[in-house]
PDB file of N, CA and C in Angstrom:
ATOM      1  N   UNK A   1       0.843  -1.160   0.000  1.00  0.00           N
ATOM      2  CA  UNK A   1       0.000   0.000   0.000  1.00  0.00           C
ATOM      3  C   UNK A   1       0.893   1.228   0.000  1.00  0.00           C
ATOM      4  N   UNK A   2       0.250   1.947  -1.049  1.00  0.00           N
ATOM      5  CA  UNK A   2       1.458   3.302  -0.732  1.00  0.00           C
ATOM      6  C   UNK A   2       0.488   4.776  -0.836  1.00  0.00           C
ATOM      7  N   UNK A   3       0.486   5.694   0.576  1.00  0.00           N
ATOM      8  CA  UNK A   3       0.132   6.591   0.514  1.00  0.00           C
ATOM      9  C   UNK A   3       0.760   8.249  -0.325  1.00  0.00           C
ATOM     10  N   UNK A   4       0.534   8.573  -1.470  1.00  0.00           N
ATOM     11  CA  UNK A   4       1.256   9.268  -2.067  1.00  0.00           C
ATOM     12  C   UNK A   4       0.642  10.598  -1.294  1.00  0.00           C
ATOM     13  N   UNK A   5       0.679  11.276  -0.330  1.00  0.00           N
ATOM     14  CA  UNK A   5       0.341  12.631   0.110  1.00  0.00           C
ATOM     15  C   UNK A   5      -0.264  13.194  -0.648  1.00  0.00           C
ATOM     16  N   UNK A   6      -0.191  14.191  -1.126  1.00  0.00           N
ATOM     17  CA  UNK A   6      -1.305  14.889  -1.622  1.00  0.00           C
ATOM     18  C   UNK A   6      -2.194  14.251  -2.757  1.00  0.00           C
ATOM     19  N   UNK A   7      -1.138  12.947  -3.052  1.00  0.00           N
ATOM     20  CA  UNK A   7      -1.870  12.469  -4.198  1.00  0.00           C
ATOM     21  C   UNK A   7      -3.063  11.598  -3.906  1.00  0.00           C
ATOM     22  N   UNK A   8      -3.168  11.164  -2.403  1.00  0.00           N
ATOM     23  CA  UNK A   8      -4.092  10.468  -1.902  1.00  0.00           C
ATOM     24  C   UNK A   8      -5.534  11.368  -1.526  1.00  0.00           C
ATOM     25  N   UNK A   9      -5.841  10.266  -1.749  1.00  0.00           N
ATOM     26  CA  UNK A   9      -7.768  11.227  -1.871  1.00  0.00           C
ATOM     27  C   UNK A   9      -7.917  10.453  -0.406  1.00  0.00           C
ATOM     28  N   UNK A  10      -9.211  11.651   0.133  1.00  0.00           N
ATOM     29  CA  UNK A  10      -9.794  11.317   1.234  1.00  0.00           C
ATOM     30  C   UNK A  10     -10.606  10.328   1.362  1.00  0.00           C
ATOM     31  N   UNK A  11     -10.558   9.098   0.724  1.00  0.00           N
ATOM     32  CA  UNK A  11     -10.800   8.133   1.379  1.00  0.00           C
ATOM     33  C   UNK A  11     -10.572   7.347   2.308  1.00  0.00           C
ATOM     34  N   UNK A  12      -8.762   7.407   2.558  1.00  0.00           N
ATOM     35  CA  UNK A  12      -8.517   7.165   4.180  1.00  0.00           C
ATOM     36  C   UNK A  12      -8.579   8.089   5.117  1.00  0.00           C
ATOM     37  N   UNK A  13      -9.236   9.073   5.470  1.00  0.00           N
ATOM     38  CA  UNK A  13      -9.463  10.295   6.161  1.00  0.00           C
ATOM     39  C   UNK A  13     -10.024   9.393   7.299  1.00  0.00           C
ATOM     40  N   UNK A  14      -9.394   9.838   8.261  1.00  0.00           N
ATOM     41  CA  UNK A  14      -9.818   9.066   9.629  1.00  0.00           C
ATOM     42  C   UNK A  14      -9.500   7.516  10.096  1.00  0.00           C
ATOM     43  N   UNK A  15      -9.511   7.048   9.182  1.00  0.00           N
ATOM     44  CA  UNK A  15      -9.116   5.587   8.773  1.00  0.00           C
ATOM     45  C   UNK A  15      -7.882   5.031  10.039  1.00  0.00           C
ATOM     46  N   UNK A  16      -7.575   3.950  10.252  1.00  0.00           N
ATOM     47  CA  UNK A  16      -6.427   3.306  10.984  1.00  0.00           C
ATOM     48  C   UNK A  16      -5.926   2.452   9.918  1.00  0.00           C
ATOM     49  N   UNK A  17      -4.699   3.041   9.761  1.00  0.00           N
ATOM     50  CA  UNK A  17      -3.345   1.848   9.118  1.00  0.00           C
ATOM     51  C   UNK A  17      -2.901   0.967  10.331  1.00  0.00           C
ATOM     52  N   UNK A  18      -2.809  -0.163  10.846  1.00  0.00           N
ATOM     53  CA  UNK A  18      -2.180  -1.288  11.562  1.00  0.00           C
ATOM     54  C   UNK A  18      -0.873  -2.060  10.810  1.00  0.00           C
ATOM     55  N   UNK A  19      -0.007  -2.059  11.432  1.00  0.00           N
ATOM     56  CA  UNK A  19       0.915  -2.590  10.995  1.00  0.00           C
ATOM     57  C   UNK A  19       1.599  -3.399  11.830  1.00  0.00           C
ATOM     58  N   UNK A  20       1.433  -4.848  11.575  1.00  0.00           N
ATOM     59  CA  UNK A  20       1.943  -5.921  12.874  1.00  0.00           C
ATOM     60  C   UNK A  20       3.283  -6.106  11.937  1.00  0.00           C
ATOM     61  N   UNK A  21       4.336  -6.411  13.398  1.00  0.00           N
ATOM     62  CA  UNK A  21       6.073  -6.363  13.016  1.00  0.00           C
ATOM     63  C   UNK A  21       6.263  -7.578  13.679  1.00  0.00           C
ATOM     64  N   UNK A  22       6.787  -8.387  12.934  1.00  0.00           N
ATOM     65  CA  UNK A  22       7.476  -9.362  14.018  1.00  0.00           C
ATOM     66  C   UNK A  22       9.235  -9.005  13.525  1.00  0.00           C
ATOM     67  N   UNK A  23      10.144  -8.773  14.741  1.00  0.00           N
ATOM     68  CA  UNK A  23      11.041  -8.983  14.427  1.00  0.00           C
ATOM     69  C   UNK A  23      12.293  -9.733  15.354  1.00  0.00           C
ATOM     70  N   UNK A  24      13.326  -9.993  15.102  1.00  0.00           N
ATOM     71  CA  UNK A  24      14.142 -10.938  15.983  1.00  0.00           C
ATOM     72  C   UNK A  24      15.698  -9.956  15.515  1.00  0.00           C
ATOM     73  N   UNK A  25      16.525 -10.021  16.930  1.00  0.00           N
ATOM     74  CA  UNK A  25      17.440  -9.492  16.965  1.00  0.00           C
ATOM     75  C   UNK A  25      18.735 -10.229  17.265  1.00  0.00           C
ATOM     76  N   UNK A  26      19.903 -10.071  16.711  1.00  0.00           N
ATOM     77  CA  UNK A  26      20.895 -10.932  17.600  1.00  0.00           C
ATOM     78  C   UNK A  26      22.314 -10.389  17.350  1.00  0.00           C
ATOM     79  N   UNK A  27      23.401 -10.931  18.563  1.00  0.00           N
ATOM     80  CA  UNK A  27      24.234  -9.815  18.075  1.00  0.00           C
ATOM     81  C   UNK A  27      25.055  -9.768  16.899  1.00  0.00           C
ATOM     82  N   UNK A  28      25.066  -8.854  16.398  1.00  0.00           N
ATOM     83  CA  UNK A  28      26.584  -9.293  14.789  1.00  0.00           C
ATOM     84  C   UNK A  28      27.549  -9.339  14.804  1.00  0.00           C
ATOM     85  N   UNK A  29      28.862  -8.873  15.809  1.00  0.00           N
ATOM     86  CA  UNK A  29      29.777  -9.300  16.504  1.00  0.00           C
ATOM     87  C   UNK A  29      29.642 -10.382  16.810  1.00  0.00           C
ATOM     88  N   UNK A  30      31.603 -10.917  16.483  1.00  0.00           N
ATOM     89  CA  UNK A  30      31.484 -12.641  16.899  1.00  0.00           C
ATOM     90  C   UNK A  30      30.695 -13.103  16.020  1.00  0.00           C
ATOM     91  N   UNK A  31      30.306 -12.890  15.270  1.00  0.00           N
ATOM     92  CA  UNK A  31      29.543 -13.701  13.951  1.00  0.00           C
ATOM     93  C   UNK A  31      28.354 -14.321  14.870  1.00  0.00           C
ATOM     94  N   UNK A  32      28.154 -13.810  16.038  1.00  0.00           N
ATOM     95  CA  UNK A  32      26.700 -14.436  16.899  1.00  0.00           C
ATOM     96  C   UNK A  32      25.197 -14.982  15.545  1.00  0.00           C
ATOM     97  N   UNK A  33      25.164 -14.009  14.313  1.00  0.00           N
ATOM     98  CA  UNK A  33      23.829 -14.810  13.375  1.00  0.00           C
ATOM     99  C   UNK A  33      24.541 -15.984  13.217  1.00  0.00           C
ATOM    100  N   UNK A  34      25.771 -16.366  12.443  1.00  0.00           N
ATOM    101  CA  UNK A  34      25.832 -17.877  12.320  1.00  0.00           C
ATOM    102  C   UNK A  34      24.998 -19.023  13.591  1.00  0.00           C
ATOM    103  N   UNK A  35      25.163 -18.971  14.604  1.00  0.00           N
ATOM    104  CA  UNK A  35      24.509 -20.082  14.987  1.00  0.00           C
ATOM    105  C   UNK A  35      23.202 -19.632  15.765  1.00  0.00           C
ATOM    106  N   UNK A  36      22.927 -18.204  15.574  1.00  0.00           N
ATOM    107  CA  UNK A  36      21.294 -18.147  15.819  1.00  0.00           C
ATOM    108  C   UNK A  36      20.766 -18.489  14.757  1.00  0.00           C
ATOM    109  N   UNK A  37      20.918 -17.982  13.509  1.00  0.00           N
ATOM    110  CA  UNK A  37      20.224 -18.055  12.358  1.00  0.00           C
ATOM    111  C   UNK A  37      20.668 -19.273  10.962  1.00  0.00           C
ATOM    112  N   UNK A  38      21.512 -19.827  11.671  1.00  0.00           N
ATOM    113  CA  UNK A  38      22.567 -20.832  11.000  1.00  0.00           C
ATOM    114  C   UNK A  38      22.807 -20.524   9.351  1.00  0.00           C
ATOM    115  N   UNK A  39      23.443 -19.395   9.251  1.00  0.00           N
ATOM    116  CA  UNK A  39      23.899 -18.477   8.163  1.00  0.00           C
ATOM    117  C   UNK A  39      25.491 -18.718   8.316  1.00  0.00           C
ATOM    118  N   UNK A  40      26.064 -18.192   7.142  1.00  0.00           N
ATOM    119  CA  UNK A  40      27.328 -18.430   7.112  1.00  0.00           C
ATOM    120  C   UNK A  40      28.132 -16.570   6.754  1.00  0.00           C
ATOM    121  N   UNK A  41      27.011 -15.595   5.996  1.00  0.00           N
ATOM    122  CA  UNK A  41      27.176 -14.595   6.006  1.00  0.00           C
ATOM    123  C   UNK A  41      25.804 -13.698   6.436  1.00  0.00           C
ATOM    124  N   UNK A  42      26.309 -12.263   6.558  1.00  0.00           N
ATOM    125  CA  UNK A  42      24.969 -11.267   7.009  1.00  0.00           C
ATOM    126  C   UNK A  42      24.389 -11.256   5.337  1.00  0.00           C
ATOM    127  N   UNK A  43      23.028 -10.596   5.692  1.00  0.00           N
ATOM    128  CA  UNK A  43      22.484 -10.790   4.008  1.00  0.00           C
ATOM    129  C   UNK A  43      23.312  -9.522   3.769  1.00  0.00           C
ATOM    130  N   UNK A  44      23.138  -9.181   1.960  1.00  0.00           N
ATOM    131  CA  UNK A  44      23.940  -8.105   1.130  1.00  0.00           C
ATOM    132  C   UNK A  44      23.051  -6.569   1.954  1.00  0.00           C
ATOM    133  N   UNK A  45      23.974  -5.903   2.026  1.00  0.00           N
ATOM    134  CA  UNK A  45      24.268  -4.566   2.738  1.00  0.00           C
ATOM    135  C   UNK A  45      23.694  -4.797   4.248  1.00  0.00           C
ATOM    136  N   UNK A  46      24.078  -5.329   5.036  1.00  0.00           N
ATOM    137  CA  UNK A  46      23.790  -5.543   5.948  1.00  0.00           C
ATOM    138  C   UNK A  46      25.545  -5.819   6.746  1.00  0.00           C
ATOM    139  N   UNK A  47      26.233  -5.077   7.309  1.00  0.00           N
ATOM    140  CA  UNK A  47      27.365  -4.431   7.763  1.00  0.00           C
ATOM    141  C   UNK A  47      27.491  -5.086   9.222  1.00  0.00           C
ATOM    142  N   UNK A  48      28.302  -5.461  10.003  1.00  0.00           N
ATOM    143  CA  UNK A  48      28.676  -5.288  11.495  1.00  0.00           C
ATOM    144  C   UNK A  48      29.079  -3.989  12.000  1.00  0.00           C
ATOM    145  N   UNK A  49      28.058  -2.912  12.963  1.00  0.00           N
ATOM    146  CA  UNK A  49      28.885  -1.760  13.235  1.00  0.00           C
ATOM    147  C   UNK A  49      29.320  -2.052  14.495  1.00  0.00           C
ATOM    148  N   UNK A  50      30.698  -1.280  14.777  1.00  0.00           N
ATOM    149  CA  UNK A  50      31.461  -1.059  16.179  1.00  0.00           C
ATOM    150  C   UNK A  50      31.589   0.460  16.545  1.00  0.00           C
ATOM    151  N   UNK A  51      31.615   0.676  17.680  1.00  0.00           N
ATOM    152  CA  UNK A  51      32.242   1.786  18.120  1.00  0.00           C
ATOM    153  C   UNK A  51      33.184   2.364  17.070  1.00  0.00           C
ATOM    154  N   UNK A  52      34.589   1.361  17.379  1.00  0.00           N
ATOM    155  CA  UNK A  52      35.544   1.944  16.124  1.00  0.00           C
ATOM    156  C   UNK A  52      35.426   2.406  14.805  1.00  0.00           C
ATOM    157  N   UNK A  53      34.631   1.626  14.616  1.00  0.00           N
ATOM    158  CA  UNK A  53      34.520   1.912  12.924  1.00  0.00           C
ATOM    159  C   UNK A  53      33.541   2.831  12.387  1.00  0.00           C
ATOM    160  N   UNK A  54      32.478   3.174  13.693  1.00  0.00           N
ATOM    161  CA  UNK A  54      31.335   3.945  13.190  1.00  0.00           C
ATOM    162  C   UNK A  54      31.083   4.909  14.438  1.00  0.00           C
ATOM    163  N   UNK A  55      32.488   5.667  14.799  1.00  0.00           N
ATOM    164  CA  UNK A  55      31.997   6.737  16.277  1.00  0.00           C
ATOM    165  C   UNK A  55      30.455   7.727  15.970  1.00  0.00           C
ATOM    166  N   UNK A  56      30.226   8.133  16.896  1.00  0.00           N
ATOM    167  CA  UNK A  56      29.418   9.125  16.855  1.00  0.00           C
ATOM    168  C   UNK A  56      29.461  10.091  16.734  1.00  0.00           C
TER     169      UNK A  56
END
């Protein structure tokens, strides 16, 4: 579903969007997905960040 702003007509005016998330977390350091998710790499663009490599 895609709401284009102005391009959307008032038919959802008032309306509720619901959006159920399931999601699961684990750490990426230590390669911890290999044996939660029994993967051998992270999927494509999906990075390990550290302190070091990504200060604030």
């Amino acid at each position: 579903m895609t709401l284009a702003g102005l391009g959307t007509s008032n038919d959802y005016q008032g309306m509720t969007l619901r959006i159920n998330v399931e999601a699961e977390a684990v750490q990426a350091s230590h390669e911890a997905y290999k044996d939660a998710w029994n993967i051998t790499n992270l999927p494509a663009g999906v990075e390990v960040w550290g302190e070091e490599e990504n200060p604030v």
